[in-house]
C-alpha atoms as a PDB file:
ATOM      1  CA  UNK A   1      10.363  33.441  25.951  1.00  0.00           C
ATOM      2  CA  UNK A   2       9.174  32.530  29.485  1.00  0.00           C
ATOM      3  CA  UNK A   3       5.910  32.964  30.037  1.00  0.00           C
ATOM      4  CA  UNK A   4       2.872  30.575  30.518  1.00  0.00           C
ATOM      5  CA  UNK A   5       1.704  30.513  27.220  1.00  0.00           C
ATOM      6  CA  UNK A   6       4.651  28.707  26.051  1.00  0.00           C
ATOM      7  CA  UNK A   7       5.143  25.848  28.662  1.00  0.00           C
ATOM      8  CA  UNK A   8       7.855  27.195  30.862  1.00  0.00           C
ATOM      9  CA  UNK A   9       5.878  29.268  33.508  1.00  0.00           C
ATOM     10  CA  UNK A  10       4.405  28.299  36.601  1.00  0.00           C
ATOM     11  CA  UNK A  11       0.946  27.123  35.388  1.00  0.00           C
ATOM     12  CA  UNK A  12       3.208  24.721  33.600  1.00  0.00           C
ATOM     13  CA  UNK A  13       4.969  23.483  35.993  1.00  0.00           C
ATOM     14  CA  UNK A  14       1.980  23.137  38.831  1.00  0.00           C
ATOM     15  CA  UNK A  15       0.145  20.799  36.293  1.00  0.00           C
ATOM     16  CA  UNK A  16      -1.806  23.642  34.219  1.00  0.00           C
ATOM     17  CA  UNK A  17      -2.091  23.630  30.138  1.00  0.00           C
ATOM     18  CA  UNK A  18      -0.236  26.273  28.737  1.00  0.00           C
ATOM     19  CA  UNK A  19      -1.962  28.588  26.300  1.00  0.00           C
ATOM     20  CA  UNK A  20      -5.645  27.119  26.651  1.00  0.00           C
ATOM     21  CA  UNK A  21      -4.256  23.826  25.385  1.00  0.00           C
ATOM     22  CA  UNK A  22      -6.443  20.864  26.741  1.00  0.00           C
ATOM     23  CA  UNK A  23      -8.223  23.004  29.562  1.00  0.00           C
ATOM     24  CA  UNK A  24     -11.205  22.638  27.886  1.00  0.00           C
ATOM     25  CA  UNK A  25     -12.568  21.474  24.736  1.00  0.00           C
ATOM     26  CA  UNK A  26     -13.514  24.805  23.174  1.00  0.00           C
ATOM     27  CA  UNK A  27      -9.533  26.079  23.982  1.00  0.00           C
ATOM     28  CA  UNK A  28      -7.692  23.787  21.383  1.00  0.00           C
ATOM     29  CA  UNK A  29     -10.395  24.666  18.729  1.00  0.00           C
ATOM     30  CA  UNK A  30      -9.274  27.795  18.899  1.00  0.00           C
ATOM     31  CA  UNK A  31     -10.508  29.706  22.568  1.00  0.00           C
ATOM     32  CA  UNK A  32     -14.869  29.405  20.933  1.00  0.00           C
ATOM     33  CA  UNK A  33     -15.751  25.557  21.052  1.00  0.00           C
ATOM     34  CA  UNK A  34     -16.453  23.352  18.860  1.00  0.00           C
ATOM     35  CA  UNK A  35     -18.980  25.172  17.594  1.00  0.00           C
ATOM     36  CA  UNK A  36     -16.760  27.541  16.132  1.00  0.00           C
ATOM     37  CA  UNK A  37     -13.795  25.389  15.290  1.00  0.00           C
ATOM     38  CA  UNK A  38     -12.558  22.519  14.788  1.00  0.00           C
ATOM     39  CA  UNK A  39     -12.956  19.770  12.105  1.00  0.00           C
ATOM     40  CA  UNK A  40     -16.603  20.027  11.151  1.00  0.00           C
ATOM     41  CA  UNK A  41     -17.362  23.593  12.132  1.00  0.00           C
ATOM     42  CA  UNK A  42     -15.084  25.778  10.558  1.00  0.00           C
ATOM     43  CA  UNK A  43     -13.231  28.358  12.384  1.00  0.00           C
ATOM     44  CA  UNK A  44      -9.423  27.870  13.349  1.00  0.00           C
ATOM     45  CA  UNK A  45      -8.112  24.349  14.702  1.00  0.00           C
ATOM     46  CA  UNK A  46      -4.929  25.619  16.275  1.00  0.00           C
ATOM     47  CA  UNK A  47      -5.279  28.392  19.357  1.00  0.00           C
ATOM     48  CA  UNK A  48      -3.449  31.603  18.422  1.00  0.00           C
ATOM     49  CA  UNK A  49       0.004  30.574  17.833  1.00  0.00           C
ATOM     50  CA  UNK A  50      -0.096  26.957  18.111  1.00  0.00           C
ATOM     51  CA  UNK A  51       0.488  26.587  14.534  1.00  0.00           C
ATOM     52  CA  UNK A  52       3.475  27.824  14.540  1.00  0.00           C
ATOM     53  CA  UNK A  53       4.811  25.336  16.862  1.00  0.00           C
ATOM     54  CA  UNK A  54       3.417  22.342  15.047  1.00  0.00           C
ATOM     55  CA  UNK A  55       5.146  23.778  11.743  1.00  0.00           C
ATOM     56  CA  UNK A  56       8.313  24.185  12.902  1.00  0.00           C
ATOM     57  CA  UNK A  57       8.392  20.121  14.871  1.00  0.00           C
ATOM     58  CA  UNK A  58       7.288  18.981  11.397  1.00  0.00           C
ATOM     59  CA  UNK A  59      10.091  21.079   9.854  1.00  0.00           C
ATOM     60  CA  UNK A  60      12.801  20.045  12.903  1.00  0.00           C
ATOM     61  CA  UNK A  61      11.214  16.242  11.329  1.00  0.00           C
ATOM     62  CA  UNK A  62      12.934  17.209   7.875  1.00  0.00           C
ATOM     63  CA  UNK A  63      12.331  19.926   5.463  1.00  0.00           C
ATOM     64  CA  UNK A  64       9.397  20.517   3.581  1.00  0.00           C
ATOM     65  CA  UNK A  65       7.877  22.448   1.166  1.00  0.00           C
ATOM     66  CA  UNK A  66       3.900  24.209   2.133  1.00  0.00           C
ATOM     67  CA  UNK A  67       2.364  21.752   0.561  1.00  0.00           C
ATOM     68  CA  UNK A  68       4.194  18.920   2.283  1.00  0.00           C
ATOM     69  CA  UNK A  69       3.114  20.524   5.630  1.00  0.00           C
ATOM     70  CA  UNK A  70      -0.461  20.787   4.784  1.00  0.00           C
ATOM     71  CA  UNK A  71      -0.296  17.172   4.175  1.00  0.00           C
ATOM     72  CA  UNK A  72       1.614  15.734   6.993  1.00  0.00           C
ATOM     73  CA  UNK A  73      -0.900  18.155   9.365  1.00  0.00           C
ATOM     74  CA  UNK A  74      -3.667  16.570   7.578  1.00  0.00           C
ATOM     75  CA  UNK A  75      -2.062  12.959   7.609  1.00  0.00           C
ATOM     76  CA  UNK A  76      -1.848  13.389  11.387  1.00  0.00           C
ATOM     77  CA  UNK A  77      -5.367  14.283  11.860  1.00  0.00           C
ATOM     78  CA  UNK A  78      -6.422  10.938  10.303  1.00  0.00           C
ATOM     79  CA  UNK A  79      -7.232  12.781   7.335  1.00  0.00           C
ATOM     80  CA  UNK A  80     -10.362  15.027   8.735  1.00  0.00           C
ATOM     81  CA  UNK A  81      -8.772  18.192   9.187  1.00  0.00           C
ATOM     82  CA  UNK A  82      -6.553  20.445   6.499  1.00  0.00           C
ATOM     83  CA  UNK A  83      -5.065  23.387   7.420  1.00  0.00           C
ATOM     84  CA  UNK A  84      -5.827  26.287   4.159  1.00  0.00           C
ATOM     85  CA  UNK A  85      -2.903  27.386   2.347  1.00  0.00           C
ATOM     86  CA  UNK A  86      -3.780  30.891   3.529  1.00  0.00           C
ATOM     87  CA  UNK A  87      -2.950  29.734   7.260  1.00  0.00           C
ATOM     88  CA  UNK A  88       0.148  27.998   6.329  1.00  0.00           C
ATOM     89  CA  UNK A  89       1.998  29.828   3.873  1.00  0.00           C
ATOM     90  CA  UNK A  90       2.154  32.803   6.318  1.00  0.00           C
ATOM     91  CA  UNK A  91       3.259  30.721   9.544  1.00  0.00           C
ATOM     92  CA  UNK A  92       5.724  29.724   7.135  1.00  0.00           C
ATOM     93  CA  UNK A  93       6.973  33.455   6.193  1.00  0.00           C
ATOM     94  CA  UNK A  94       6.684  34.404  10.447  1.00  0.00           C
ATOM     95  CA  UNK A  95       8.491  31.550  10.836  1.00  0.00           C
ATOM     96  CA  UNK A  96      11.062  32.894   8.198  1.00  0.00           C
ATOM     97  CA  UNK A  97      11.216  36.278   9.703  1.00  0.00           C
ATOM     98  CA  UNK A  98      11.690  35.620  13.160  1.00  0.00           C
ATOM     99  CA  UNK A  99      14.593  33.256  11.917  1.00  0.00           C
ATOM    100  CA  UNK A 100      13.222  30.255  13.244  1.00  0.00           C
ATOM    101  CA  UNK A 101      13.350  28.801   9.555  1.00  0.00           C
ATOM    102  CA  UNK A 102      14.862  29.319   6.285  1.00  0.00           C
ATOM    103  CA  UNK A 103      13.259  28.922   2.723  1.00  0.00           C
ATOM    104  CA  UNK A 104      15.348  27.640  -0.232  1.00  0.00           C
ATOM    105  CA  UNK A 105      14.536  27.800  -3.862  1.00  0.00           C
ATOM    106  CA  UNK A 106      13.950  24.723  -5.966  1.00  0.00           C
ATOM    107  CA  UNK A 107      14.066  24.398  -9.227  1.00  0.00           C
ATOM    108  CA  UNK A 108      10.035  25.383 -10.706  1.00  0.00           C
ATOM    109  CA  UNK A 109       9.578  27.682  -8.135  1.00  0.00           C
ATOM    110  CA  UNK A 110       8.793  25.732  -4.976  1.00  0.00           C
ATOM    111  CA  UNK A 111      10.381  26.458  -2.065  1.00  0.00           C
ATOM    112  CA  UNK A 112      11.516  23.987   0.375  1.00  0.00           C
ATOM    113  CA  UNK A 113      11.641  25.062   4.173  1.00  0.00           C
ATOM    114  CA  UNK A 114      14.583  24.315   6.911  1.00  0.00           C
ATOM    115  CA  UNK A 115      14.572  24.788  10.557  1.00  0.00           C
ATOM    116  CA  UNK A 116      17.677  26.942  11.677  1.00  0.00           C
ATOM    117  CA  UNK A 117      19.442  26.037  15.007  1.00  0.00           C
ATOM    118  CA  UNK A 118      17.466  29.121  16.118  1.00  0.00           C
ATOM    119  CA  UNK A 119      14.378  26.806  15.310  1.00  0.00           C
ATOM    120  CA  UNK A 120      15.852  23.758  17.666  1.00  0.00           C
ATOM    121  CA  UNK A 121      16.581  25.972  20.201  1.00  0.00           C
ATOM    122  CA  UNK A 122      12.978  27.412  20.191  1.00  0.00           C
ATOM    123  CA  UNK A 123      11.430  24.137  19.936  1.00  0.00           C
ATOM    124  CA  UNK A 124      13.601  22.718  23.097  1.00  0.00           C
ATOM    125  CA  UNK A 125      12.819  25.966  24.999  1.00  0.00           C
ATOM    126  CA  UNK A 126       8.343  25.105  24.201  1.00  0.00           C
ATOM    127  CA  UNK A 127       9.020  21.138  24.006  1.00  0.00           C
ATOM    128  CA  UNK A 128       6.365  20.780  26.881  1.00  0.00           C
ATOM    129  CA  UNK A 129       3.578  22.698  24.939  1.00  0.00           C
ATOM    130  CA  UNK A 130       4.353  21.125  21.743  1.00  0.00           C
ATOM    131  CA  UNK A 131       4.602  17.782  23.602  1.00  0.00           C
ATOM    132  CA  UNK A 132       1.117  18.456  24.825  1.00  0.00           C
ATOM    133  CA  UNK A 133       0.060  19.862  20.954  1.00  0.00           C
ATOM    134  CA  UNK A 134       0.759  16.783  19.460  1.00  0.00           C
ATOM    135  CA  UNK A 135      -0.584  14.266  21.917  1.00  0.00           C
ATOM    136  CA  UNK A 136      -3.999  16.588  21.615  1.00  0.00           C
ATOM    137  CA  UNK A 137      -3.570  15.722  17.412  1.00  0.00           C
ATOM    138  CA  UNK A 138      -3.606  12.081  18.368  1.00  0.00           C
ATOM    139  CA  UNK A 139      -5.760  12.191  20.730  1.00  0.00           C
ATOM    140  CA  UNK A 140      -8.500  13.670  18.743  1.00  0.00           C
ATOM    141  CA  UNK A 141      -8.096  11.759  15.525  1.00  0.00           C
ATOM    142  CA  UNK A 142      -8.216   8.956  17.958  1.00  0.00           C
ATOM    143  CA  UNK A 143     -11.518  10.059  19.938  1.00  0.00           C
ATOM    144  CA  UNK A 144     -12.833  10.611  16.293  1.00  0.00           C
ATOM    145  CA  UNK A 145     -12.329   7.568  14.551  1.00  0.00           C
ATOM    146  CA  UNK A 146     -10.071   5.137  16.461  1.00  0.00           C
ATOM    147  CA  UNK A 147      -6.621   3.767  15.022  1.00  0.00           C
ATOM    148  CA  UNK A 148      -8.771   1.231  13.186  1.00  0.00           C
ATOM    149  CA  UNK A 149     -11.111   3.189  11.570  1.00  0.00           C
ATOM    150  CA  UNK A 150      -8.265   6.152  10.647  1.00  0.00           C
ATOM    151  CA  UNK A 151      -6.364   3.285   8.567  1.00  0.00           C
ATOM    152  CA  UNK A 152      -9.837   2.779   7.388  1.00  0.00           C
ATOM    153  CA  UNK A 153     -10.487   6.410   6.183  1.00  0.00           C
ATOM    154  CA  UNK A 154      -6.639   6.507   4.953  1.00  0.00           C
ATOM    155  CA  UNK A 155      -7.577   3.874   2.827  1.00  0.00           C
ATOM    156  CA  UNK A 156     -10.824   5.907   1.618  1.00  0.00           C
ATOM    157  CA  UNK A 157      -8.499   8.935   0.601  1.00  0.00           C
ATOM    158  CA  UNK A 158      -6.342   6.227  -0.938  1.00  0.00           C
ATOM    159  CA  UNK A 159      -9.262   5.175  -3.458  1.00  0.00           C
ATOM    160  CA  UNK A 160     -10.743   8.675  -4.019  1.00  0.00           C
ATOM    161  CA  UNK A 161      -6.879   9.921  -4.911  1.00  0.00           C
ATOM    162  CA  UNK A 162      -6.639   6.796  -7.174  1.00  0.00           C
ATOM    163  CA  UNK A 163     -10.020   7.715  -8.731  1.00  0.00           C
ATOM    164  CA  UNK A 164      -9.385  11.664  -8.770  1.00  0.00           C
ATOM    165  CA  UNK A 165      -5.604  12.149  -9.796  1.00  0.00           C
ATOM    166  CA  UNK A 166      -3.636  11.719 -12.846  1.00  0.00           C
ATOM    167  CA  UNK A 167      -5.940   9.984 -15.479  1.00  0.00           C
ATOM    168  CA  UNK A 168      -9.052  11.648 -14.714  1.00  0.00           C
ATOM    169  CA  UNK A 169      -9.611  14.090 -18.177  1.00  0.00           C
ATOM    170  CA  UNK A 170      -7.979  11.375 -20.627  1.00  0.00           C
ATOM    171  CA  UNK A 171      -9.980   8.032 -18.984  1.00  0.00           C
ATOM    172  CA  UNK A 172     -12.710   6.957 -21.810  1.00  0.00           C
ATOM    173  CA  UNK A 173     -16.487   6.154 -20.539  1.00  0.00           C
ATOM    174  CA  UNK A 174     -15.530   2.562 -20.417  1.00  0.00           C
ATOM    175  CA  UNK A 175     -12.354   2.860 -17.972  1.00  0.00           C
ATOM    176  CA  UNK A 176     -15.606   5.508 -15.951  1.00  0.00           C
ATOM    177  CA  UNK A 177     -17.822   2.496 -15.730  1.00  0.00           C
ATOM    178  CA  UNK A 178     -15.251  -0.108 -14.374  1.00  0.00           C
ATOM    179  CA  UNK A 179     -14.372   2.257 -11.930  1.00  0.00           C
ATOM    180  CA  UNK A 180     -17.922   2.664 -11.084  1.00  0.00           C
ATOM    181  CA  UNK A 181     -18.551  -1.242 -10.942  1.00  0.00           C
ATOM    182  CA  UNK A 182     -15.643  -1.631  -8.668  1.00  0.00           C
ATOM    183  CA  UNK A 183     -16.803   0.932  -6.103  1.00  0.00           C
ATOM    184  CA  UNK A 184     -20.492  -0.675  -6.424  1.00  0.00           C
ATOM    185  CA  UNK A 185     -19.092  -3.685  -5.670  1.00  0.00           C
ATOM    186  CA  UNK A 186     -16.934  -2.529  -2.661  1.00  0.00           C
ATOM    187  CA  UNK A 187     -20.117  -0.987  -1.020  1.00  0.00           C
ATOM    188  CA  UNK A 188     -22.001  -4.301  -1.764  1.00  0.00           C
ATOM    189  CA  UNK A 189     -18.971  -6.353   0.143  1.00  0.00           C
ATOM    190  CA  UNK A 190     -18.338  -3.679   3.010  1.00  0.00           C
ATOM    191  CA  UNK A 191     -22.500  -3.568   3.734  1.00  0.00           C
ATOM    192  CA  UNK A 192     -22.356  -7.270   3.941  1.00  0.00           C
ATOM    193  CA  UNK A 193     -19.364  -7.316   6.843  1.00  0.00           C
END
């Protein structure tokens, strides 16, 4: 594919973003602003095909399965922005069908997702765009928070998956309120910094 919407036409190479990607704000949300996208307005986060490309560098990373995507996309956007299962699962299939990927049965059920050198040679073909895709991720999780408040809010979905996971229906009201003190404490020590 050679055409400016996936970083090999001229646009590209005169200095242009391909696809709407960092021309303006309101193009990575999704071509409507950040009104309409983005991580606190809803809408799509990734312009119309973009996805696809971040999937399939995650997958060229190592395989995953969905779920493992969702959180490495999340993980990337210092935790403020998760793409739905109903936006993955289906890159995943396109990706499948245009043979840019290959899913593989585990045992339960999952599936586990491979790129195929058909993949690599896609993602060398659109390495400027996705280049630029990622280094928009950063940049924005970055503009957000900073790096030290994303380790910060890491650390945040660190204590609420600690708190939420595993033990939650079998803790008794006395493991509750030592949780509670803990966190009460916490805010008392963090207001005081």
């Amino acid at each position: 594919m050679h055409s400016e919407n996936h970083g090999t036409g001229f646009d590209w190479s005169f200095g242009g973003r391909p696809g709407g990607v960092g021309s303006s704000p309101g193009a990575f949300w999704g071509g409507r602003g950040r009104s309409r996208g983005g991580p606190f307005g809803g809408g799509r986060m990734f312009d119309q095909g973009h996805l696809k490309f971040v999937i399939l560098r995650l997958l060229a990373e190592k395989p995953r399965h969905g779920y493992e995507v969702i959180k490495e996309i999340e993980d990337r956007f210092g935790g403020m922005y998760s793409p739905s299962p109903g936006t993955v699962y289906p890159t995943l299939t396109l990706l499948e069908d245009l043979g840019f990927a290959v899913a593989r049965p585990e045992e339960g059920g999952k599936k586990i997702y491979e790129i195929t050198d058909e993949g690599r040679a896609h993602l060398a073909e659109n390495q400027p765009l996705i280049d630029d895709i990622f280094a928009r991720i950063t940049e924005i999780a970055r503009n957000i928070f900073g790096e030290p408040m994303m380790e910060v809010h890491r650390a945040m979905k660190d204590v609420g998956a600690a708190i939420y996971t595993s033990k939650t229906s079998s803790r008794s009201t006395e493991q509750i309120n030592k949780i509670k003190e803990i966190l009460e404490r916490a805010a008392s020590e963090i207001k005081g910094v």
